[in-house]
ModelCIF file with pLDDT and N, C-alpha, C, O atoms, coordinates in Angstrom:
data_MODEL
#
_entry.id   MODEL 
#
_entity.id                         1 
_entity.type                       polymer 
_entity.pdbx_number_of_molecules   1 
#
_entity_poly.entity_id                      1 
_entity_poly.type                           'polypeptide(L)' 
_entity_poly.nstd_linkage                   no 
_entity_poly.nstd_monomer                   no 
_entity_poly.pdbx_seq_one_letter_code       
;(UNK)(UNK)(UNK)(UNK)(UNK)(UNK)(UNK)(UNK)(UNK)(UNK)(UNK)(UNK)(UNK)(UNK)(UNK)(UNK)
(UNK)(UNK)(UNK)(UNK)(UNK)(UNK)(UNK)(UNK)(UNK)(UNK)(UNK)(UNK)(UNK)(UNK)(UNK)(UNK)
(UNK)(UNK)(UNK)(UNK)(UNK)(UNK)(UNK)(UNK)(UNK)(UNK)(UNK)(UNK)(UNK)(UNK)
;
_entity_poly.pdbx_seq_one_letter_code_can   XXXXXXXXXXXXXXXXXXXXXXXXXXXXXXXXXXXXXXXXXXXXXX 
_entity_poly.pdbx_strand_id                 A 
#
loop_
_entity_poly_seq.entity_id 
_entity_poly_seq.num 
_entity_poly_seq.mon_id 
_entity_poly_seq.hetero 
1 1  UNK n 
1 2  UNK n 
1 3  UNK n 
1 4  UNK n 
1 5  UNK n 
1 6  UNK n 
1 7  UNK n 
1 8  UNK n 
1 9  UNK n 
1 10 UNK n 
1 11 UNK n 
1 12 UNK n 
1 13 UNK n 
1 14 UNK n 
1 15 UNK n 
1 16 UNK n 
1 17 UNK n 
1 18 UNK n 
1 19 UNK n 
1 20 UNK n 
1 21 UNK n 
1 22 UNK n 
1 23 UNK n 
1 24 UNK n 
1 25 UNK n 
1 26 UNK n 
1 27 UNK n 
1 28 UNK n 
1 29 UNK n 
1 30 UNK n 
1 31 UNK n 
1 32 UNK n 
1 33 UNK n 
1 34 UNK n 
1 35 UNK n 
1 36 UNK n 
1 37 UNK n 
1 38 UNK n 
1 39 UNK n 
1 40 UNK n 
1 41 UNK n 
1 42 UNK n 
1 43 UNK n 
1 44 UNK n 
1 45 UNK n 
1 46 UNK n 
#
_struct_asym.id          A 
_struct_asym.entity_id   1 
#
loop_
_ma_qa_metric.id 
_ma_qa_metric.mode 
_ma_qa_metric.name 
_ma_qa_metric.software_group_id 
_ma_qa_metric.type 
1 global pLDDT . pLDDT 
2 local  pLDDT . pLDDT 
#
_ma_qa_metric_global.metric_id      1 
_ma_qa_metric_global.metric_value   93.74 
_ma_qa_metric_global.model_id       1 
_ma_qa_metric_global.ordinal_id     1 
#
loop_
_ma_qa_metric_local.label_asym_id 
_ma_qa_metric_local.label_comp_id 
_ma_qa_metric_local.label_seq_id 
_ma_qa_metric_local.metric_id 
_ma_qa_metric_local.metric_value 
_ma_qa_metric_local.model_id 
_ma_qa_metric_local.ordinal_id 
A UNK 1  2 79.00 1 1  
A UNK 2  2 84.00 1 2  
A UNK 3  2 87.00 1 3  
A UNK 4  2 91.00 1 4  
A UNK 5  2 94.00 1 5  
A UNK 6  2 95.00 1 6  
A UNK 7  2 97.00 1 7  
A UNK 8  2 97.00 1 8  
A UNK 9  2 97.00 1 9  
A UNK 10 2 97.00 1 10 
A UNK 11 2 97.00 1 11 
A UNK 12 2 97.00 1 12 
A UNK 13 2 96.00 1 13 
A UNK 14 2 96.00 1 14 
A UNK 15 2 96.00 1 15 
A UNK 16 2 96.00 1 16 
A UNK 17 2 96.00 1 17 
A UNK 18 2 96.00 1 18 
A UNK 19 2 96.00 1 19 
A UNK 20 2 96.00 1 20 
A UNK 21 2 95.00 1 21 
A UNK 22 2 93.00 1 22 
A UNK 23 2 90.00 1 23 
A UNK 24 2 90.00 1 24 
A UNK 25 2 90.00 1 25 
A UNK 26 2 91.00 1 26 
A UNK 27 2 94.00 1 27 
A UNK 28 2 93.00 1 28 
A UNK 29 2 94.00 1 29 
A UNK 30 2 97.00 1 30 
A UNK 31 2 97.00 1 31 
A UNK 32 2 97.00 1 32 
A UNK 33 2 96.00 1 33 
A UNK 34 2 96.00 1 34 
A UNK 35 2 94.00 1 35 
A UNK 36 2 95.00 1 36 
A UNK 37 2 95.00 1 37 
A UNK 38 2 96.00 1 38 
A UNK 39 2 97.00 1 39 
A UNK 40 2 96.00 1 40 
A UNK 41 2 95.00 1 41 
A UNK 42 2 93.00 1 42 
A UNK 43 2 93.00 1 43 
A UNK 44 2 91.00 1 44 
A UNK 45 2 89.00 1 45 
A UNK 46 2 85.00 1 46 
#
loop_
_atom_site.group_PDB 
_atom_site.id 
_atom_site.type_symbol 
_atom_site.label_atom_id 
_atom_site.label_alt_id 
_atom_site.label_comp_id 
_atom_site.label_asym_id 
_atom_site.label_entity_id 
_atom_site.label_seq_id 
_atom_site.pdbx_PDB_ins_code 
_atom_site.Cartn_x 
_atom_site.Cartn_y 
_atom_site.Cartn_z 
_atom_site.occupancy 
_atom_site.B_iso_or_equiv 
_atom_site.pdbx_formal_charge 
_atom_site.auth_seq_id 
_atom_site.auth_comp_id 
_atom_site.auth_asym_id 
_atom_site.auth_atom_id 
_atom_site.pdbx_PDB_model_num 
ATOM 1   N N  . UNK A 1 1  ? 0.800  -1.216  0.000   1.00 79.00 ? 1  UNK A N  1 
ATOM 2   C CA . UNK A 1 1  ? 0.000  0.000   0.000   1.00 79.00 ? 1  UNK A CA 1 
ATOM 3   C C  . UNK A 1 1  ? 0.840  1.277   0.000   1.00 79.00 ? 1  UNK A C  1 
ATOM 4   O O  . UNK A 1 1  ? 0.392  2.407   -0.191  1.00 79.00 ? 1  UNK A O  1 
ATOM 5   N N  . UNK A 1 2  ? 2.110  0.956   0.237   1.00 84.00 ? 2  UNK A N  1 
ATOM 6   C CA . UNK A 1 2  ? 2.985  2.327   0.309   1.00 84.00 ? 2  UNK A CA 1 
ATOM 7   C C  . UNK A 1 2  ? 4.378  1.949   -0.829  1.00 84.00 ? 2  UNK A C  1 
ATOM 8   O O  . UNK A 1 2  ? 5.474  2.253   -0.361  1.00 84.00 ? 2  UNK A O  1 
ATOM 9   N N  . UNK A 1 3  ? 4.391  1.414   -2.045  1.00 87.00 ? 3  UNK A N  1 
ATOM 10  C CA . UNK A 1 3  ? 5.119  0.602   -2.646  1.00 87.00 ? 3  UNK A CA 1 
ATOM 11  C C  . UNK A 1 3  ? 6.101  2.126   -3.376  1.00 87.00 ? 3  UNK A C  1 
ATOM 12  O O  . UNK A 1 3  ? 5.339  3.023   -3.734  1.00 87.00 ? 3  UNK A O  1 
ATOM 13  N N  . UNK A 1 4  ? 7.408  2.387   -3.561  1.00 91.00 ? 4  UNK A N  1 
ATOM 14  C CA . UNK A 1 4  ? 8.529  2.746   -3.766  1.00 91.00 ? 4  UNK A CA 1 
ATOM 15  C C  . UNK A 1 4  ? 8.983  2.498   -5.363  1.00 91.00 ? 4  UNK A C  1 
ATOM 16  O O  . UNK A 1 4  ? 8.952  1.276   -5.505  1.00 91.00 ? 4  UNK A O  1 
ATOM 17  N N  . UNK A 1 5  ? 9.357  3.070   -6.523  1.00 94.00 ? 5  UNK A N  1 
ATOM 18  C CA . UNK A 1 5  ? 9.238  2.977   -7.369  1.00 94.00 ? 5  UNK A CA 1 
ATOM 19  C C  . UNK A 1 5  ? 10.287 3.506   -7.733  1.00 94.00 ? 5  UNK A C  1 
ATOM 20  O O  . UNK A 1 5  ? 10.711 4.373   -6.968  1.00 94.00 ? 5  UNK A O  1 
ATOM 21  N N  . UNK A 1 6  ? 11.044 3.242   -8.899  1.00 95.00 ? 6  UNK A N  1 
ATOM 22  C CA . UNK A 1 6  ? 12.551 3.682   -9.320  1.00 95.00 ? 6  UNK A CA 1 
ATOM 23  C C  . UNK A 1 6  ? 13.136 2.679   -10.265 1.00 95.00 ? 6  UNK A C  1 
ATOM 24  O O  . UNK A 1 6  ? 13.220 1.468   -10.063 1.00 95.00 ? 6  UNK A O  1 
ATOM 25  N N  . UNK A 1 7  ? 13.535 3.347   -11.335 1.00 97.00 ? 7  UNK A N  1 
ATOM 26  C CA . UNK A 1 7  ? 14.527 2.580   -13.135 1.00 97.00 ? 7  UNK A CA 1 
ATOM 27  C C  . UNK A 1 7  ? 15.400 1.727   -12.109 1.00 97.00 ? 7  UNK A C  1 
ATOM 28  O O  . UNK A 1 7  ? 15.798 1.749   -10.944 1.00 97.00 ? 7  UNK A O  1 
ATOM 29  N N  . UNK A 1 8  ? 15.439 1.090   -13.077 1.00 97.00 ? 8  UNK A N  1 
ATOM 30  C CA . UNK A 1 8  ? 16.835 -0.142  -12.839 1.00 97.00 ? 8  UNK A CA 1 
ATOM 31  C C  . UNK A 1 8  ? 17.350 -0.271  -13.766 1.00 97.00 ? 8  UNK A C  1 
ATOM 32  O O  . UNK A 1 8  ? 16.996 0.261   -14.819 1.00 97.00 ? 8  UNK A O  1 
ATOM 33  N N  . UNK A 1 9  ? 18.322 -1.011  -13.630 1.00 97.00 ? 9  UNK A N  1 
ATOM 34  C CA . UNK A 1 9  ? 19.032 -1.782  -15.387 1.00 97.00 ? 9  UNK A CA 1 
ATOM 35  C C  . UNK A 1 9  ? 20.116 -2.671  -14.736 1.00 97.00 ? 9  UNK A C  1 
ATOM 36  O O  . UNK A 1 9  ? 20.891 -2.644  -13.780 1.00 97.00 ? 9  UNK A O  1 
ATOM 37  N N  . UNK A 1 10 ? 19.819 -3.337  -15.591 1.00 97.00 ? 10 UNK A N  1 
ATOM 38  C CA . UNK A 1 10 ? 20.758 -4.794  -14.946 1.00 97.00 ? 10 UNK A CA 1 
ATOM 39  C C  . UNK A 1 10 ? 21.425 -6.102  -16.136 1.00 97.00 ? 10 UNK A C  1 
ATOM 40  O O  . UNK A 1 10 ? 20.923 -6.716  -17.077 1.00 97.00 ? 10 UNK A O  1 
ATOM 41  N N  . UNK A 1 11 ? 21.980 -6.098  -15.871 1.00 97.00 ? 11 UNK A N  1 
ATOM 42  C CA . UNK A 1 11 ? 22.396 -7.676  -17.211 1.00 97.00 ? 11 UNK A CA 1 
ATOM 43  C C  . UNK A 1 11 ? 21.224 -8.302  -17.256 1.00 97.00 ? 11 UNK A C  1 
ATOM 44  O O  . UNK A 1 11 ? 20.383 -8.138  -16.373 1.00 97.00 ? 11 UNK A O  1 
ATOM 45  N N  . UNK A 1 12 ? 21.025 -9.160  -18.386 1.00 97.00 ? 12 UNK A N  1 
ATOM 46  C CA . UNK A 1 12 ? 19.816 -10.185 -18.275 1.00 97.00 ? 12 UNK A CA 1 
ATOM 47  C C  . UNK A 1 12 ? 19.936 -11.231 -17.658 1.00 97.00 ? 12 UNK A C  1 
ATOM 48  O O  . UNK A 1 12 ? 19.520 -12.164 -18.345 1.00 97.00 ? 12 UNK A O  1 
ATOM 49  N N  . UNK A 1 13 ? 20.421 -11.645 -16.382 1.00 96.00 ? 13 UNK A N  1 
ATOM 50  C CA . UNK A 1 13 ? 20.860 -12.577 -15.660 1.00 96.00 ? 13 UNK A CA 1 
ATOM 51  C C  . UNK A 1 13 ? 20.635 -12.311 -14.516 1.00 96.00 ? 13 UNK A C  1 
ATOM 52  O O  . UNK A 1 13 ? 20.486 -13.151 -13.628 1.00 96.00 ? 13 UNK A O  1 
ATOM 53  N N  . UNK A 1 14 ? 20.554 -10.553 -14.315 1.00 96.00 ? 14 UNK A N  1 
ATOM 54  C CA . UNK A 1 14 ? 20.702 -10.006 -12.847 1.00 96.00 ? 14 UNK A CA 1 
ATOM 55  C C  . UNK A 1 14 ? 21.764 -9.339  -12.261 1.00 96.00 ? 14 UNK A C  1 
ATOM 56  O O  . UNK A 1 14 ? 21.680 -8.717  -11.202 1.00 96.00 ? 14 UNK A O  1 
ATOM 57  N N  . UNK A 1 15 ? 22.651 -9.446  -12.858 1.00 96.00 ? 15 UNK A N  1 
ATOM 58  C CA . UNK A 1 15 ? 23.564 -9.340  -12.372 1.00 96.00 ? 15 UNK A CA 1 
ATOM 59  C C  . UNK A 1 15 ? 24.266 -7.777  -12.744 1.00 96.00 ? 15 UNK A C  1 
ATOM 60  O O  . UNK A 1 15 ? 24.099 -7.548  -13.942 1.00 96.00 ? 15 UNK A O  1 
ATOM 61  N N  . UNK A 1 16 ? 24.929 -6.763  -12.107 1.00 96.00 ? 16 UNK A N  1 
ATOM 62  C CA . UNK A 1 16 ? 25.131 -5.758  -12.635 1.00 96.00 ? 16 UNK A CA 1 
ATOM 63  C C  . UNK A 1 16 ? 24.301 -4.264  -12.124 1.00 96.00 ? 16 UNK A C  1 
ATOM 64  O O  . UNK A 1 16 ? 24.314 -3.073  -12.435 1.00 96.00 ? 16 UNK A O  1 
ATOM 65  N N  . UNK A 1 17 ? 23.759 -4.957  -11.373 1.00 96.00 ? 17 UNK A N  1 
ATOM 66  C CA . UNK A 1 17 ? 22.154 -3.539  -10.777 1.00 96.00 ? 17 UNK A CA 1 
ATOM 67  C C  . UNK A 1 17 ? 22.419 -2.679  -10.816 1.00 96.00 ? 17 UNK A C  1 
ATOM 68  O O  . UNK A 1 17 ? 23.284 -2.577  -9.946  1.00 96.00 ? 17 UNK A O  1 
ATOM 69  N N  . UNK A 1 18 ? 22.242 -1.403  -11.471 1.00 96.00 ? 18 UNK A N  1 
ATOM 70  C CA . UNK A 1 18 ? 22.241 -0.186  -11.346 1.00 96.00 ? 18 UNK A CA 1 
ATOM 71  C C  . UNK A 1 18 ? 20.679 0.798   -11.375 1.00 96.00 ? 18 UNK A C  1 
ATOM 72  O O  . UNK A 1 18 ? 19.740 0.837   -12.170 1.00 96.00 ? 18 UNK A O  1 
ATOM 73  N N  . UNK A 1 19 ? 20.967 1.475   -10.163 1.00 96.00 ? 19 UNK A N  1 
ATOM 74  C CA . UNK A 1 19 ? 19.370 2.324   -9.992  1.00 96.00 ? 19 UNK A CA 1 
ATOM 75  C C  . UNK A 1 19 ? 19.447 3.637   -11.168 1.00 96.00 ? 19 UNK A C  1 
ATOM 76  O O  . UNK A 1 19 ? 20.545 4.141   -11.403 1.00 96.00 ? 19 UNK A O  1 
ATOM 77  N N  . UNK A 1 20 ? 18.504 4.016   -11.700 1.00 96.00 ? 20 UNK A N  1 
ATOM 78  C CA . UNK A 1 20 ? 18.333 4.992   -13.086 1.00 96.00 ? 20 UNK A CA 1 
ATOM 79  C C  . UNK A 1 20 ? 17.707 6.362   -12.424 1.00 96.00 ? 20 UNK A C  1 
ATOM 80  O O  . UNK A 1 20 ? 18.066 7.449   -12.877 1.00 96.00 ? 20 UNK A O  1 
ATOM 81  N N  . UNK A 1 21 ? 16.799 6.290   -11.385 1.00 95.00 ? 21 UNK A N  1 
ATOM 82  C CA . UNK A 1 21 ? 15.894 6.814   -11.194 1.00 95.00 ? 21 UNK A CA 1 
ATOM 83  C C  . UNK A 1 21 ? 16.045 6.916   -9.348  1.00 95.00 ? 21 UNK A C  1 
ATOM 84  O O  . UNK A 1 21 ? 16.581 5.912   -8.879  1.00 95.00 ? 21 UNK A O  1 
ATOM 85  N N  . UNK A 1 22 ? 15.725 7.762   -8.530  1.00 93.00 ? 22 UNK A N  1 
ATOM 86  C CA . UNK A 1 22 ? 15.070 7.734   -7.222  1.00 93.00 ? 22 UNK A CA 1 
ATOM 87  C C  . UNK A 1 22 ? 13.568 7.390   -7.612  1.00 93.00 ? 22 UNK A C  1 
ATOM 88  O O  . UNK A 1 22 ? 12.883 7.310   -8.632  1.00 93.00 ? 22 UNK A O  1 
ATOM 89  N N  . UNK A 1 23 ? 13.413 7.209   -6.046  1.00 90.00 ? 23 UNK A N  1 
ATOM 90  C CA . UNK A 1 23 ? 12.284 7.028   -5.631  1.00 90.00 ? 23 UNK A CA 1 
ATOM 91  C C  . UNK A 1 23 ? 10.982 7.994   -5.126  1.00 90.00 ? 23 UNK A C  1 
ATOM 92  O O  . UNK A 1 23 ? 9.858  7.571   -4.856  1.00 90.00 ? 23 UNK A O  1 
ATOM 93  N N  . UNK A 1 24 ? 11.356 9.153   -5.081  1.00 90.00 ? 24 UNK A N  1 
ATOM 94  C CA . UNK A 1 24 ? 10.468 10.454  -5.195  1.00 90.00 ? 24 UNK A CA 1 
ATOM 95  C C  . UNK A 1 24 ? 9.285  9.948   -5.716  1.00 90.00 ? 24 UNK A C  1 
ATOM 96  O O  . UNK A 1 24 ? 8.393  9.622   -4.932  1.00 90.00 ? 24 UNK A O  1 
ATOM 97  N N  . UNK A 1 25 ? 9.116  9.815   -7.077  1.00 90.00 ? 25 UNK A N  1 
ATOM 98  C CA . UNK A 1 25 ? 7.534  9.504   -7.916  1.00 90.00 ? 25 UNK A CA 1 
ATOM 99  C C  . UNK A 1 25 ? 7.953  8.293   -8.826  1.00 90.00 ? 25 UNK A C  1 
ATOM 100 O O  . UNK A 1 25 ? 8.975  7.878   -9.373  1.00 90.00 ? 25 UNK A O  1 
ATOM 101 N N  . UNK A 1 26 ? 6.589  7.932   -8.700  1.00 91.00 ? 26 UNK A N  1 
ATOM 102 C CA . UNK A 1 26 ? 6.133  6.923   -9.639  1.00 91.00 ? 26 UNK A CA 1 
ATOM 103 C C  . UNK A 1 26 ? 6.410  6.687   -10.294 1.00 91.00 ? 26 UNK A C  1 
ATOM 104 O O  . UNK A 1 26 ? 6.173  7.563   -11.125 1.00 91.00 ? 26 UNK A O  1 
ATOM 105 N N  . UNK A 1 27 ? 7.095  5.601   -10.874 1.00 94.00 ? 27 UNK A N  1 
ATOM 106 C CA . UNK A 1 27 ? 7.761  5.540   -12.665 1.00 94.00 ? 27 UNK A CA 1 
ATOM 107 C C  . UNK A 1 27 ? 7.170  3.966   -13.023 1.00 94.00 ? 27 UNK A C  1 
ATOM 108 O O  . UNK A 1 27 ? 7.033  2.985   -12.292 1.00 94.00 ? 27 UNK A O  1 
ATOM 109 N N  . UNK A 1 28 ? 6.911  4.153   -14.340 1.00 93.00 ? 28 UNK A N  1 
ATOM 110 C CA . UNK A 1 28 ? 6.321  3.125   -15.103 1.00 93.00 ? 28 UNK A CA 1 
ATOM 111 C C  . UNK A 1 28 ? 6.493  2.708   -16.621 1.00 93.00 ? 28 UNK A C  1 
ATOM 112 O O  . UNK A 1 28 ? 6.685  3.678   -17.354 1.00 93.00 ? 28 UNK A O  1 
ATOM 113 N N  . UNK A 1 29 ? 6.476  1.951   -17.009 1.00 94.00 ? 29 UNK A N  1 
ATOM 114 C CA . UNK A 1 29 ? 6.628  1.252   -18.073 1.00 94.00 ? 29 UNK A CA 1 
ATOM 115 C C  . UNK A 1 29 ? 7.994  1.651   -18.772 1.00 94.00 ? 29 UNK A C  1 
ATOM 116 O O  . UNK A 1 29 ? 7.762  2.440   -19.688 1.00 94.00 ? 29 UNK A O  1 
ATOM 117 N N  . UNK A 1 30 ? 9.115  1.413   -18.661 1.00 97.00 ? 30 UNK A N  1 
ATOM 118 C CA . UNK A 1 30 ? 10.411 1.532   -19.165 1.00 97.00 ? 30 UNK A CA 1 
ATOM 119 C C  . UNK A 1 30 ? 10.424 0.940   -20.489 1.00 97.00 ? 30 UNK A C  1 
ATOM 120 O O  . UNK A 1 30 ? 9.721  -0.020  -20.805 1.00 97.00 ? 30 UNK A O  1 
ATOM 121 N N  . UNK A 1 31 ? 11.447 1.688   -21.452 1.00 97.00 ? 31 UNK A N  1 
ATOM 122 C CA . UNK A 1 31 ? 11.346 0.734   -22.925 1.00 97.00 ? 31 UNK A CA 1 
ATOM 123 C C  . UNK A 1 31 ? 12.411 1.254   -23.228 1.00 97.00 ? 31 UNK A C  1 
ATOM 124 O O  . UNK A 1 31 ? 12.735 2.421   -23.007 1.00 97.00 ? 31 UNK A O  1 
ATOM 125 N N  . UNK A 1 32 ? 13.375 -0.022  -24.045 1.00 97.00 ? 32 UNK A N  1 
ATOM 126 C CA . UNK A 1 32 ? 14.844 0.456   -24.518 1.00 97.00 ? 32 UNK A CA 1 
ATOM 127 C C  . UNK A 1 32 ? 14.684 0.698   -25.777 1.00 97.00 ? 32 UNK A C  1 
ATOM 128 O O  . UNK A 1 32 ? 14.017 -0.132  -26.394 1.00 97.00 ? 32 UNK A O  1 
ATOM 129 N N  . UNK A 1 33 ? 15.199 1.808   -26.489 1.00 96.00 ? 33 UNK A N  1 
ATOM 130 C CA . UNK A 1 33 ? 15.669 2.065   -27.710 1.00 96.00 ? 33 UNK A CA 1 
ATOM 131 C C  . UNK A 1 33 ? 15.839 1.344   -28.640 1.00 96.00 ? 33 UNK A C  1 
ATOM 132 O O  . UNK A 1 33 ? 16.130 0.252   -28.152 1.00 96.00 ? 33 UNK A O  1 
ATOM 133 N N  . UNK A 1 34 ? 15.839 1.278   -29.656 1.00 96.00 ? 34 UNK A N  1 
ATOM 134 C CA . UNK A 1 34 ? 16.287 0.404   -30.937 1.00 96.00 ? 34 UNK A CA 1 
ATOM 135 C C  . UNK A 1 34 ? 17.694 0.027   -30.618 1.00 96.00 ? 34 UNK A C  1 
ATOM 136 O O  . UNK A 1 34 ? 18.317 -1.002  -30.876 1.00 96.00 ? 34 UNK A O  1 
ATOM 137 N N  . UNK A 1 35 ? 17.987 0.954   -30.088 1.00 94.00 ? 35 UNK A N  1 
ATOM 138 C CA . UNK A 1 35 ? 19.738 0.870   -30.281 1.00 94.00 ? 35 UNK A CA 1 
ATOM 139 C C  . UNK A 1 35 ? 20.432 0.605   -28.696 1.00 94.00 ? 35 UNK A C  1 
ATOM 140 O O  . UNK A 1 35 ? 21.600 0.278   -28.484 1.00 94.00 ? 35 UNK A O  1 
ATOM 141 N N  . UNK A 1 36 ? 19.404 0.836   -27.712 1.00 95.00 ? 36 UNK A N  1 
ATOM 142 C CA . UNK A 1 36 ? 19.928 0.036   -26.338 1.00 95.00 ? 36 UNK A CA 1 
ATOM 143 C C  . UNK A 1 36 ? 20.395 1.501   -25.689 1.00 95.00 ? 36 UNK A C  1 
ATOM 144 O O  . UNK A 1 36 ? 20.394 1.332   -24.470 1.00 95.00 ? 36 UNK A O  1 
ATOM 145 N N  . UNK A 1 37 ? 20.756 2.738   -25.969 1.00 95.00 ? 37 UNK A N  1 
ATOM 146 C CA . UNK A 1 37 ? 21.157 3.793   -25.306 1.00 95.00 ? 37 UNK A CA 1 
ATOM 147 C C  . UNK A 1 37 ? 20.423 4.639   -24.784 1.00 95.00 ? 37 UNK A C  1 
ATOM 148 O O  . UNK A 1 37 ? 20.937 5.653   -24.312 1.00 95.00 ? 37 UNK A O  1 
ATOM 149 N N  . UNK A 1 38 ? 19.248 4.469   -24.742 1.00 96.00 ? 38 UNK A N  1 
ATOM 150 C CA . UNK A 1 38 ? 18.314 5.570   -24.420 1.00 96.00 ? 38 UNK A CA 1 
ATOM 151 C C  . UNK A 1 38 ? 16.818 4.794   -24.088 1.00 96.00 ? 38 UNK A C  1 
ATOM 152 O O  . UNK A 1 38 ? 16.472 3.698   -24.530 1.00 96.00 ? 38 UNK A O  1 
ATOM 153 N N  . UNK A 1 39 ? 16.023 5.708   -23.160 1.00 97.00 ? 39 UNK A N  1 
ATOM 154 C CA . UNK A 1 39 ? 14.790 4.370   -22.534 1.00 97.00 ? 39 UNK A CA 1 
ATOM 155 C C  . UNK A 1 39 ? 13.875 5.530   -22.180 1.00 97.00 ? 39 UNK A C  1 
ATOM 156 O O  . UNK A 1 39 ? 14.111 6.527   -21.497 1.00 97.00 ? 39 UNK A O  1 
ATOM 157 N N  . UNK A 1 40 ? 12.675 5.121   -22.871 1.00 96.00 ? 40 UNK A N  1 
ATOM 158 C CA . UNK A 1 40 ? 11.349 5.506   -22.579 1.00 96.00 ? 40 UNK A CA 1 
ATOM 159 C C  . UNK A 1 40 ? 10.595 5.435   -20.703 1.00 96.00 ? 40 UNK A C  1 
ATOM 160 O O  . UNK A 1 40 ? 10.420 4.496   -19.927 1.00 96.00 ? 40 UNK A O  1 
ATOM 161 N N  . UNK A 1 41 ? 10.423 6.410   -20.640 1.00 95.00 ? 41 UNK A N  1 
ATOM 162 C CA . UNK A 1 41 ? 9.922  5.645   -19.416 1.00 95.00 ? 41 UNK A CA 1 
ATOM 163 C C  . UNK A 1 41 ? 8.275  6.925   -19.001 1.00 95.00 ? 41 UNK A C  1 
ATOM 164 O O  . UNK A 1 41 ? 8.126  8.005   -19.574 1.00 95.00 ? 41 UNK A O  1 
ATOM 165 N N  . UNK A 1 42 ? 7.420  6.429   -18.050 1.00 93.00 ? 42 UNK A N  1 
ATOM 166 C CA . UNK A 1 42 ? 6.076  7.894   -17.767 1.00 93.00 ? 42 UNK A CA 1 
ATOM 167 C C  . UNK A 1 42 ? 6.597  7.694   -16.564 1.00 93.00 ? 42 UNK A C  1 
ATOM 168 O O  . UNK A 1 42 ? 6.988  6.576   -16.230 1.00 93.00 ? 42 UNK A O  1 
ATOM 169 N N  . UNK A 1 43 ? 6.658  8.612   -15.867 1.00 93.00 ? 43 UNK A N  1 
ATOM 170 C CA . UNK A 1 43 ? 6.443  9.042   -14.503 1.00 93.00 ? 43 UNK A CA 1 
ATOM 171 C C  . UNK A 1 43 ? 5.691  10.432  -14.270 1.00 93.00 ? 43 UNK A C  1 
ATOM 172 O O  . UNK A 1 43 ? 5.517  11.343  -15.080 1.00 93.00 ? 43 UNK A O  1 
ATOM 173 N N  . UNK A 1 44 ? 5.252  10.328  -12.785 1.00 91.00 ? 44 UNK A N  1 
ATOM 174 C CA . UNK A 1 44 ? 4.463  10.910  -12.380 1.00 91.00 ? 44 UNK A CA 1 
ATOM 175 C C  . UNK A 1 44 ? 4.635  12.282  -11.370 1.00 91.00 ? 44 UNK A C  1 
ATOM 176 O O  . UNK A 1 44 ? 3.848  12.863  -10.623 1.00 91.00 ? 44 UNK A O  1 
ATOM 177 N N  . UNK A 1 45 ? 5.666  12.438  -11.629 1.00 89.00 ? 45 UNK A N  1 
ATOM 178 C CA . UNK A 1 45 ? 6.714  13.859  -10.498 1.00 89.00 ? 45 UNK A CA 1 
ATOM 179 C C  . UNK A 1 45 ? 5.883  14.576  -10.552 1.00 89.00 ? 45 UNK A C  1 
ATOM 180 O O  . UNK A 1 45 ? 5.430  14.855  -9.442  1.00 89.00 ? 45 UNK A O  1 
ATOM 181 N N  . UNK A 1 46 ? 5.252  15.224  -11.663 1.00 85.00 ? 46 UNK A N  1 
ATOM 182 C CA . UNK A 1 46 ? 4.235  16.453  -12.092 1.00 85.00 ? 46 UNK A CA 1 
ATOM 183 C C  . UNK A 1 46 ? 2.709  16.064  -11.693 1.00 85.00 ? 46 UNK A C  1 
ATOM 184 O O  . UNK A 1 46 ? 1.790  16.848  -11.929 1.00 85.00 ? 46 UNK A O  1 
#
């Protein structure tokens, strides 16, 4: 009921975690680029 929200990125294994984002607001639906350098993401700060 009080759930914490924030980007990640990680190897596809898991391994590697890096946070993208705090946890301030809401973030949702992440999407990588054609090309892997750049990522879609909505959040809700505003």
């Amino acid at each position: 009921d009080n759930r914490k929200k924030r980007l990640a990125i990680m190897d596809y294994d898991g391994a590697n975690n890096q946070f993208l984002t705090d946890s301030s607001a809401i973030v949702l639906a992440p999407r990588f680029s054609p090309t892997g350098d750049r990522v879609l993401y909505t959040s809700y700060e505003t």
